[in-house]
C-alpha atoms as a PDB file:
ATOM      1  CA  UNK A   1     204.166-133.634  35.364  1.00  0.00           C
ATOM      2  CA  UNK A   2     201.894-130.723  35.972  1.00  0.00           C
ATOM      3  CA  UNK A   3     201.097-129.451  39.640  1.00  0.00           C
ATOM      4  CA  UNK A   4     197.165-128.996  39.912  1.00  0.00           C
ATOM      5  CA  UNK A   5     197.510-125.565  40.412  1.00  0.00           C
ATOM      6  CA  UNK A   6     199.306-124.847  37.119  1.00  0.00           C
ATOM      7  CA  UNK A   7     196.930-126.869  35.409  1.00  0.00           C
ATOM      8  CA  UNK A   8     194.122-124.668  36.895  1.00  0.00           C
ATOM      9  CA  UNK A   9     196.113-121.648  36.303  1.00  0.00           C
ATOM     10  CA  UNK A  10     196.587-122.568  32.640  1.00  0.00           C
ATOM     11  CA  UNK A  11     193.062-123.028  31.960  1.00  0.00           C
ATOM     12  CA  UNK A  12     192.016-120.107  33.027  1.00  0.00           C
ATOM     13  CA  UNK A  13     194.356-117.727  31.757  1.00  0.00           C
ATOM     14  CA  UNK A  14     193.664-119.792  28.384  1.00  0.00           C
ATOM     15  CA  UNK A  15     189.787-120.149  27.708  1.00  0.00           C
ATOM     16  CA  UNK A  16     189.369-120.755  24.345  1.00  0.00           C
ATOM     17  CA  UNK A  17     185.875-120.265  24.500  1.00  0.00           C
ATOM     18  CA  UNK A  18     186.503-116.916  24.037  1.00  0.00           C
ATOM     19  CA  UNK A  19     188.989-117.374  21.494  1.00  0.00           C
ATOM     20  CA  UNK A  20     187.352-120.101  19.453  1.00  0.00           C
ATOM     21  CA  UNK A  21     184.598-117.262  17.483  1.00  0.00           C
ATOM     22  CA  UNK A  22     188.077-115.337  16.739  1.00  0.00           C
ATOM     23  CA  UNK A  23     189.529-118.937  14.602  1.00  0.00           C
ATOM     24  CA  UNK A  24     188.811-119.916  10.962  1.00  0.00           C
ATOM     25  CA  UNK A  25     189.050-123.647  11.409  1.00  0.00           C
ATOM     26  CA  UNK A  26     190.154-126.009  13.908  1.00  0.00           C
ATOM     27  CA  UNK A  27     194.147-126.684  13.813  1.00  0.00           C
ATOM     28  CA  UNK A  28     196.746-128.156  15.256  1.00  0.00           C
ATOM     29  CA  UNK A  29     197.960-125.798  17.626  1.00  0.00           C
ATOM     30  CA  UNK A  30     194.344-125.456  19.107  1.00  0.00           C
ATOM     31  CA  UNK A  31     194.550-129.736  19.207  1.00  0.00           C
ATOM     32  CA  UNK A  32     198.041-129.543  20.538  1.00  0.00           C
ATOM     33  CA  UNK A  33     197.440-126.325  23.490  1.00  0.00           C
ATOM     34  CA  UNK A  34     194.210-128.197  24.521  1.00  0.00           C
ATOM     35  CA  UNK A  35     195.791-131.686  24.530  1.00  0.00           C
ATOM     36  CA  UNK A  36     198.303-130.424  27.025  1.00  0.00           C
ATOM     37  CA  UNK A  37     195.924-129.347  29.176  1.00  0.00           C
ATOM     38  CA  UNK A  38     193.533-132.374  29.246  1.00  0.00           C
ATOM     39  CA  UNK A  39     196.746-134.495  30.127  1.00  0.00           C
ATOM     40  CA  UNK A  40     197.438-132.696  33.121  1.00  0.00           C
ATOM     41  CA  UNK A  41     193.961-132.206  34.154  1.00  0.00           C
ATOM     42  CA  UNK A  42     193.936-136.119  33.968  1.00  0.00           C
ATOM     43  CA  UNK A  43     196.596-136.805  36.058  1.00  0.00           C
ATOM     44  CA  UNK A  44     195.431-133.558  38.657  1.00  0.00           C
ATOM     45  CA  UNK A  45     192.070-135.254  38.435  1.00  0.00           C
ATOM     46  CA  UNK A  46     193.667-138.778  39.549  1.00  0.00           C
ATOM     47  CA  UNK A  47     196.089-138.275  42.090  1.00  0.00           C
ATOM     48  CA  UNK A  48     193.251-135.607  43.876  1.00  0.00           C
ATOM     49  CA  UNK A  49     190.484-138.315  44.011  1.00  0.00           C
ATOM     50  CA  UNK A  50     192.846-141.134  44.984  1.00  0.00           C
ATOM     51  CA  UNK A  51     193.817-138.791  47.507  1.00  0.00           C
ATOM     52  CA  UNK A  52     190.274-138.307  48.864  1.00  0.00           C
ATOM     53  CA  UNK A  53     189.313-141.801  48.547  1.00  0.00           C
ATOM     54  CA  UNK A  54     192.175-142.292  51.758  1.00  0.00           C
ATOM     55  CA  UNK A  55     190.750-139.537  53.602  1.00  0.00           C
ATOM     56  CA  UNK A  56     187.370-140.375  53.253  1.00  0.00           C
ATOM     57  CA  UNK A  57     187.941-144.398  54.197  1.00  0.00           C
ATOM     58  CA  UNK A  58     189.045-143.350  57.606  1.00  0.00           C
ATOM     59  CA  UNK A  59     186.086-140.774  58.799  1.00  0.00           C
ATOM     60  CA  UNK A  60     184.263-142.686  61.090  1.00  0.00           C
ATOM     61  CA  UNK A  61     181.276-141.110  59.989  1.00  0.00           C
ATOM     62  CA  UNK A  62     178.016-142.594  59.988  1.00  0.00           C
ATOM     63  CA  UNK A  63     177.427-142.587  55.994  1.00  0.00           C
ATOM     64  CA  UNK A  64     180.950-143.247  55.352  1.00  0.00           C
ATOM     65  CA  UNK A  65     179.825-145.836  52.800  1.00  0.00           C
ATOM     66  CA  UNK A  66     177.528-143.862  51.019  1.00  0.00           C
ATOM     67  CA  UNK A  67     180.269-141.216  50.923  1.00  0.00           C
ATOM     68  CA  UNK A  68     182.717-142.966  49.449  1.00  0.00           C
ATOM     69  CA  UNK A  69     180.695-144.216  46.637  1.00  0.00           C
ATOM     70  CA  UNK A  70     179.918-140.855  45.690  1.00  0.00           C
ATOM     71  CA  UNK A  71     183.356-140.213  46.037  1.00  0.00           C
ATOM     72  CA  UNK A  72     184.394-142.970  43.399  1.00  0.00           C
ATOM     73  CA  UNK A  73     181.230-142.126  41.171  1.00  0.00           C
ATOM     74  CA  UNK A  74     182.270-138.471  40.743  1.00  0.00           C
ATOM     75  CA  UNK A  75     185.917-140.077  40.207  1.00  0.00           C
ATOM     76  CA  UNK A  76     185.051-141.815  37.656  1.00  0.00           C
ATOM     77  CA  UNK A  77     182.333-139.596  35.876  1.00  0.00           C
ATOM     78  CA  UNK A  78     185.111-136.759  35.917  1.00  0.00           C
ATOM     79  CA  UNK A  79     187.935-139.097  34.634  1.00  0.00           C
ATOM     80  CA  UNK A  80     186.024-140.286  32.182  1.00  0.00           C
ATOM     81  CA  UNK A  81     184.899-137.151  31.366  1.00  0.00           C
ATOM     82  CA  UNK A  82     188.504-135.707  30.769  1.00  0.00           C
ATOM     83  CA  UNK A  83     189.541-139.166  28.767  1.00  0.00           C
ATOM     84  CA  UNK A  84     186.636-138.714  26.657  1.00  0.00           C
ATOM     85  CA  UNK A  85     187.850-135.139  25.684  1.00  0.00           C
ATOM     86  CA  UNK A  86     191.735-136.653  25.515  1.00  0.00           C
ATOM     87  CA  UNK A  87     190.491-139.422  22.914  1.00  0.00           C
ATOM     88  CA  UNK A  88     188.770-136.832  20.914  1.00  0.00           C
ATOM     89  CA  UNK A  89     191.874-134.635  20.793  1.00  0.00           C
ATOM     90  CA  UNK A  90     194.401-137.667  19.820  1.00  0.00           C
ATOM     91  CA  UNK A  91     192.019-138.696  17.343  1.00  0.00           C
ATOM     92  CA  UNK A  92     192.338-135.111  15.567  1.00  0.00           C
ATOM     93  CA  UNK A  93     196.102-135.220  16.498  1.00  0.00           C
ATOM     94  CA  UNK A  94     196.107-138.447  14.458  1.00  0.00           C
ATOM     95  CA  UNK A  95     194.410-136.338  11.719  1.00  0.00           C
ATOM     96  CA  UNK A  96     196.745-133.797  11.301  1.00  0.00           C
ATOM     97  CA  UNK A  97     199.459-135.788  11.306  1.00  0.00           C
ATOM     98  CA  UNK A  98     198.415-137.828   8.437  1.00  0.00           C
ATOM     99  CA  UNK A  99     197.592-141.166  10.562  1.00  0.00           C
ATOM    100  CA  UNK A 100     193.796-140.578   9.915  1.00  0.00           C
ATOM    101  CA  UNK A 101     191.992-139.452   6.929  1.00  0.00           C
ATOM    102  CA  UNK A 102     189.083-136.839   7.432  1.00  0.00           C
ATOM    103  CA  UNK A 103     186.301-139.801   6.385  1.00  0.00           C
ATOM    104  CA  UNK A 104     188.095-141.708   9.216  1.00  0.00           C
ATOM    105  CA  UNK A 105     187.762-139.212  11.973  1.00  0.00           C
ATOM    106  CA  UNK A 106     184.458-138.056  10.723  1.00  0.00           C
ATOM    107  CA  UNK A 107     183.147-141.340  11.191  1.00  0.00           C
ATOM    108  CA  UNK A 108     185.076-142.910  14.273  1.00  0.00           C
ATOM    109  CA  UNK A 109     186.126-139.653  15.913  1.00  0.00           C
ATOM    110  CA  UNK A 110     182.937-138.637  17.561  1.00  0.00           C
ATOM    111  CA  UNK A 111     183.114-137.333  21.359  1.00  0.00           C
ATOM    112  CA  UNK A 112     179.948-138.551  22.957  1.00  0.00           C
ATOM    113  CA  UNK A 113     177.372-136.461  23.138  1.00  0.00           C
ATOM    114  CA  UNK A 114     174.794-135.982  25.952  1.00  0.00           C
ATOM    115  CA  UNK A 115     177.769-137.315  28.810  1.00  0.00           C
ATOM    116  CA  UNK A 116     176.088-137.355  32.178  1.00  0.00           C
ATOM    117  CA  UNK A 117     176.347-133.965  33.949  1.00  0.00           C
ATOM    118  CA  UNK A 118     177.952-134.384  38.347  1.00  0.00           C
ATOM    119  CA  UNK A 119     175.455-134.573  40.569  1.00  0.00           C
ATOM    120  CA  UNK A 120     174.989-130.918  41.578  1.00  0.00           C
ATOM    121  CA  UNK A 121     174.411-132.305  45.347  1.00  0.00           C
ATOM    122  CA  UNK A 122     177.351-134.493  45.505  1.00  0.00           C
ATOM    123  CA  UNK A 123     179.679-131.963  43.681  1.00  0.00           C
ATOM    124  CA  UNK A 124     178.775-129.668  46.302  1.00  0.00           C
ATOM    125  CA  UNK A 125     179.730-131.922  49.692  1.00  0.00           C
ATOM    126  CA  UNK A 126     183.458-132.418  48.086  1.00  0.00           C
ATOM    127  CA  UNK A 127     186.000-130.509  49.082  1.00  0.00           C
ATOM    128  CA  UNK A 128     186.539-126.848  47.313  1.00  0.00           C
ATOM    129  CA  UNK A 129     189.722-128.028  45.405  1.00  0.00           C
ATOM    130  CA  UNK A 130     187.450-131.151  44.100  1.00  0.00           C
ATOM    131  CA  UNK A 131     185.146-128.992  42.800  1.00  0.00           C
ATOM    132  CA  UNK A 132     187.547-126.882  40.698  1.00  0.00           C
ATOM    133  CA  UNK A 133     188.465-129.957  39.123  1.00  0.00           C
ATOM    134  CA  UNK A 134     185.158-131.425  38.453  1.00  0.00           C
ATOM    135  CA  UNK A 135     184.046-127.685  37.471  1.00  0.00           C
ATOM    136  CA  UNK A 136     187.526-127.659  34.881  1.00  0.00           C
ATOM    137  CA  UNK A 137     186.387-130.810  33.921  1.00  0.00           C
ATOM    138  CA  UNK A 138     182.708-130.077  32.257  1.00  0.00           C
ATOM    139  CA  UNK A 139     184.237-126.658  30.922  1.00  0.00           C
ATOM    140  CA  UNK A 140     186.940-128.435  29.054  1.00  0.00           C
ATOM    141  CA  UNK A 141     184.128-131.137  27.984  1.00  0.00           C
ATOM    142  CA  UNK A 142     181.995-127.870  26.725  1.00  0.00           C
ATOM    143  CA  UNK A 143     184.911-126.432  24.710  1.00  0.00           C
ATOM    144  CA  UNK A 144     185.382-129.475  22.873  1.00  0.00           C
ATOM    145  CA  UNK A 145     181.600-130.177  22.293  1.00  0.00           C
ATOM    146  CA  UNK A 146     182.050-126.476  20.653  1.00  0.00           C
ATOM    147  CA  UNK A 147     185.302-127.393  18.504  1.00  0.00           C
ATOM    148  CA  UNK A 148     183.355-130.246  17.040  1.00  0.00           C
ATOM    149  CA  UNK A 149     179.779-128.747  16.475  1.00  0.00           C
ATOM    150  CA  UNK A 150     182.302-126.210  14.411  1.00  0.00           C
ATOM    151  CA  UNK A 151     184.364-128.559  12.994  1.00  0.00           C
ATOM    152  CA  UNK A 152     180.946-130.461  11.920  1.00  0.00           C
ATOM    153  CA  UNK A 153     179.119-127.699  10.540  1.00  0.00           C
ATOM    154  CA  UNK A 154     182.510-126.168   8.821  1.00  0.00           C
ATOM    155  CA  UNK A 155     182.494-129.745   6.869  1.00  0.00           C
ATOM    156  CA  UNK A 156     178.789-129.128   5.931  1.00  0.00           C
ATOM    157  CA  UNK A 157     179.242-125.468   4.313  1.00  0.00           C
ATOM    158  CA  UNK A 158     182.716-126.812   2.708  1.00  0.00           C
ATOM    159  CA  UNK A 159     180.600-130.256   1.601  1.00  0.00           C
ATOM    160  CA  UNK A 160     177.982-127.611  -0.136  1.00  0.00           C
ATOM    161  CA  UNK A 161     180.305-125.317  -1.559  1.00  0.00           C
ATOM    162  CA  UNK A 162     181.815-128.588  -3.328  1.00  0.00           C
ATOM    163  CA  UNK A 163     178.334-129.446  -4.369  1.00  0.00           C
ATOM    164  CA  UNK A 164     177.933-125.709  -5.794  1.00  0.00           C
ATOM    165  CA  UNK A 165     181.173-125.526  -7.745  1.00  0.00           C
ATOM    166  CA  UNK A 166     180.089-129.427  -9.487  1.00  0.00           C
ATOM    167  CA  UNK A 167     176.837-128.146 -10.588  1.00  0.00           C
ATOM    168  CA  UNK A 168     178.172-125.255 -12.034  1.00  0.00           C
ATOM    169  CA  UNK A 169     180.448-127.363 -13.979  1.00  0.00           C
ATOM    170  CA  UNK A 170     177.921-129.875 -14.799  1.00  0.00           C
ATOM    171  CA  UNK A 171     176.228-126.873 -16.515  1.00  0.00           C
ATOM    172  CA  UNK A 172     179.548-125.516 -18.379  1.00  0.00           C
ATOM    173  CA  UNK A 173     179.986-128.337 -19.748  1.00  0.00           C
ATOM    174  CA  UNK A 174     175.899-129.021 -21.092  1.00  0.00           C
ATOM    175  CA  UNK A 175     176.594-125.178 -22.305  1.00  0.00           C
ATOM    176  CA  UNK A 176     179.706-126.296 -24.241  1.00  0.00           C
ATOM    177  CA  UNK A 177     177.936-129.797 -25.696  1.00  0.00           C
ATOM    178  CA  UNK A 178     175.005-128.038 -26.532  1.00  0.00           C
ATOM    179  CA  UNK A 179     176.734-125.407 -28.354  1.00  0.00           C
ATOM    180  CA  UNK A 180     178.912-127.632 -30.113  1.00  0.00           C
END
């Protein structure tokens, strides 16, 4: 199990947004390294928001309900968040282990696009450790938005490079039966 500070430590030492421009293709070791870190962001993310559901049931304060349903809205919206990113990562794990063909993943392997942003103003009233892991959250959501807007577009330029290479022999071969 991973302490929330290692997690946090790890992802920023790691940020493969820098990185990613530097790769040729998506592999497994990308998968894999950012697997390991959604999995303990997902368990950081759960026992911290569990824990601040109990101290926030107990205030006393006036808008105590109101707090805590922003409490368990930002919960949810940054679990599901994470899970969302950890679905899209087994999926391609799947892949490249041979448990998925690419027309497979390319047409059940999507990670949702357009996933509702935190509300700026609640994000802001939680406590600083909270944030972090809301904030590691939507950065690990961006990375893999990136990895598959370049995994997409890689299969595009491949798909017409395929397309290139049958027209030229489509024309070989007209060459050959028409000088025959």
């Amino acid at each position: 199990m991973y302490s929330g500070r290692a997690v946090l430590a790890n992802a920023r030492s790691q940020d493969y947004a820098l990185v990613m421009p530097l790769m040729q293709s998506l592999n497994p070791r990308i998968v894999e390294a950012l697997h390991v870190q959604a999995l303990g962001l997902a368990d950081t993310v759960r026992v911290r928001f569990e824990r601040l559901r109990h101290e926030t049931a107990g205030s006393g304060l006036a808008d105590e309900d109101l707090q805590r349903v922003q409490v368990s809205c930002e919960a949810l919206r940054t679990t599901t968040r994470v899970m969302h990113c950890l679905a899209w990562l087994l999926n391609h794990r799947a892949h490249f282990a041979g448990e998925l063909s690419e027309l497979q993943l390319r047409r059940h392997g999507r990670l949702i696009a357009n996933f509702p942003a935190s509300d700026p103003d609640v994000v802001t009233s939680l406590p600083e450790d909270v944030r972090t892991l809301v904030h590691e959250s939507e950065r690990l959501y961006e990375r893999i938005q990136r990895l598959e807007q370049a995994w997409r577009s890689e299969s595009v330029a491949s798909a017409g490079a395929v397309q290139r290479l049958r027209e030229r022999l489509a024309r070989a071969v007209q060459e050959t039966t028409s000088a025959a």
